[in-house]
Protein backbone atom coordinates (compact mmCIF):
# COMPACT_ATOMS: atom_id res chain seq x y z
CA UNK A 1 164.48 155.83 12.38
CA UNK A 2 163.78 152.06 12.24
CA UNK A 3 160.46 152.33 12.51
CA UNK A 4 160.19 155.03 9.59
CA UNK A 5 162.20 152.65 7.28
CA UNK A 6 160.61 149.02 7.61
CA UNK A 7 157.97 147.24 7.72
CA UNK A 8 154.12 147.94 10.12
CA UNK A 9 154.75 145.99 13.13
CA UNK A 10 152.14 143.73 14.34
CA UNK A 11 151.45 141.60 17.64
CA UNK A 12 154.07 142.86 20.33
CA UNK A 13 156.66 143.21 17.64
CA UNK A 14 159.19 142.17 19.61
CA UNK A 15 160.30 139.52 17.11
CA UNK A 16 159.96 141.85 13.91
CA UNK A 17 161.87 144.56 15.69
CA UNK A 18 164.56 142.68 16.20
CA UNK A 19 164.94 140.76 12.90
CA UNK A 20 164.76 144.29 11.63
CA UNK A 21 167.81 145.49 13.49
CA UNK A 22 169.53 142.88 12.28
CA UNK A 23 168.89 142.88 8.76
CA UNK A 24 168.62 147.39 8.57
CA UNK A 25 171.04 148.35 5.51
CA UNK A 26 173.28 150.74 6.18
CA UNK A 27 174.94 152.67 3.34
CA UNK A 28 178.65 154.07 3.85
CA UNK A 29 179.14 157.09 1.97
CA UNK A 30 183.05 157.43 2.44
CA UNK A 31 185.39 156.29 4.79
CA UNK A 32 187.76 158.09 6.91
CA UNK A 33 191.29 157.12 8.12
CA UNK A 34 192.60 155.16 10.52
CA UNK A 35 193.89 158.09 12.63
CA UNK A 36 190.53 159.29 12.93
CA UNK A 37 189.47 155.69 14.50
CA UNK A 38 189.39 156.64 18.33
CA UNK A 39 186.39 156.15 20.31
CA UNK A 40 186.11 159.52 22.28
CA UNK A 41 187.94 162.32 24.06
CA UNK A 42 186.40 164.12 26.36
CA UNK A 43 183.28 163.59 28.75
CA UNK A 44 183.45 162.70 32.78
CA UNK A 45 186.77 162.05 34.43
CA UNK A 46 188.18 159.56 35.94
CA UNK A 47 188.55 161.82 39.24
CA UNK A 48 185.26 162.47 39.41
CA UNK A 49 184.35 158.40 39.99
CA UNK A 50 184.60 156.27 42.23
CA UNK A 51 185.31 152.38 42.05
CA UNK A 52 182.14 151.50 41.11
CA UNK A 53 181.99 154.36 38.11
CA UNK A 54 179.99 156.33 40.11
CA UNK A 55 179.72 160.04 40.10
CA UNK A 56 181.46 161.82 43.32
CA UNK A 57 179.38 165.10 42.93
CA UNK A 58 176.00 162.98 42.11
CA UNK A 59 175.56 159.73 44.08
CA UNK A 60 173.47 157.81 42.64
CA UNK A 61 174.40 158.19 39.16
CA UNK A 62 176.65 155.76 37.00
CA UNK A 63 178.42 155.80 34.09
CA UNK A 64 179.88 153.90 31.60
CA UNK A 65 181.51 153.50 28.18
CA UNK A 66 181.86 156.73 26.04
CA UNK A 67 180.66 158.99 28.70
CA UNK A 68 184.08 158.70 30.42
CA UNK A 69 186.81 160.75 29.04
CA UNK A 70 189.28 158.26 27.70
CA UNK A 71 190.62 157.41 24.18
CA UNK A 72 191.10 153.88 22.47
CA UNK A 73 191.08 152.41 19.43
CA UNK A 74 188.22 151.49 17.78
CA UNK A 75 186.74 147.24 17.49
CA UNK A 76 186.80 144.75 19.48
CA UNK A 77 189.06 146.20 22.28
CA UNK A 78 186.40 149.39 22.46
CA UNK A 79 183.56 146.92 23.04
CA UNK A 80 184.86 145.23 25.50
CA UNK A 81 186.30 148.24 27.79
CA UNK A 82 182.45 149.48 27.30
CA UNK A 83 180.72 146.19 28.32
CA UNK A 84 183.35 145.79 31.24
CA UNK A 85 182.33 149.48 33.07
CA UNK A 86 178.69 148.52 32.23
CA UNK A 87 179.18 145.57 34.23
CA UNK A 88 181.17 147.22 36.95
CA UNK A 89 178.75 150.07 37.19
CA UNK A 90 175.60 147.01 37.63
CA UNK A 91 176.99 145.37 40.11
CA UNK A 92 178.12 148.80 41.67
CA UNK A 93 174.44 150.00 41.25
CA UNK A 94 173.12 146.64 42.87
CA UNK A 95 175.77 147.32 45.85
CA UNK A 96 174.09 151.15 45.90
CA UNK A 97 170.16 150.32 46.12
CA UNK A 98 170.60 147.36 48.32
């Protein structure tokens, strides 16, 4: 979608694509209410992982963020939880390939 909005990329692009990200507008049509503001139900459950978010029926899989079934509030707490697992789940992948 980026691509299709801004400007012809030249040399790696590298640079460009990310000043681009930065600077995309985004227009908000409406808003919706704060009861509404929960980042996810459904998706894998916590049974089926183990420590290291790792799927019991497929070893060799991990997961992280919004692909677990659990609920939160939106922000800052929300982006935190999700870099957190990601972490866990690296190092847990490091642990699995070494």
């Amino acid at each position: 979608m980026i691509y299709h909005h801004g400007p012809k990329l030249t040399g790696d692009g590298l640079k460009e694509t990310a000043e681009l990200i930065k600077n995309f507008p985004i227009k908000l049509l409406n808003k919706r209410g704060l009861e509404e503001a929960i980042s996810s139900a459904g998706g894998i459950s916590w049974q089926g992982l183990d420590e290291g978010l790792m799927l019991k029926k497929y070893p060799g899989i991990f997961v992280a963020g919004e692909m677990i079934d659990w609920s939160a509030p939106t922000g800052g707490f929300l982006i935190q939880a999700c870099v957190s697992q990601g972490f866990v789940a690296g190092k847990a992948i490091l642990d699995f390939v070494n």
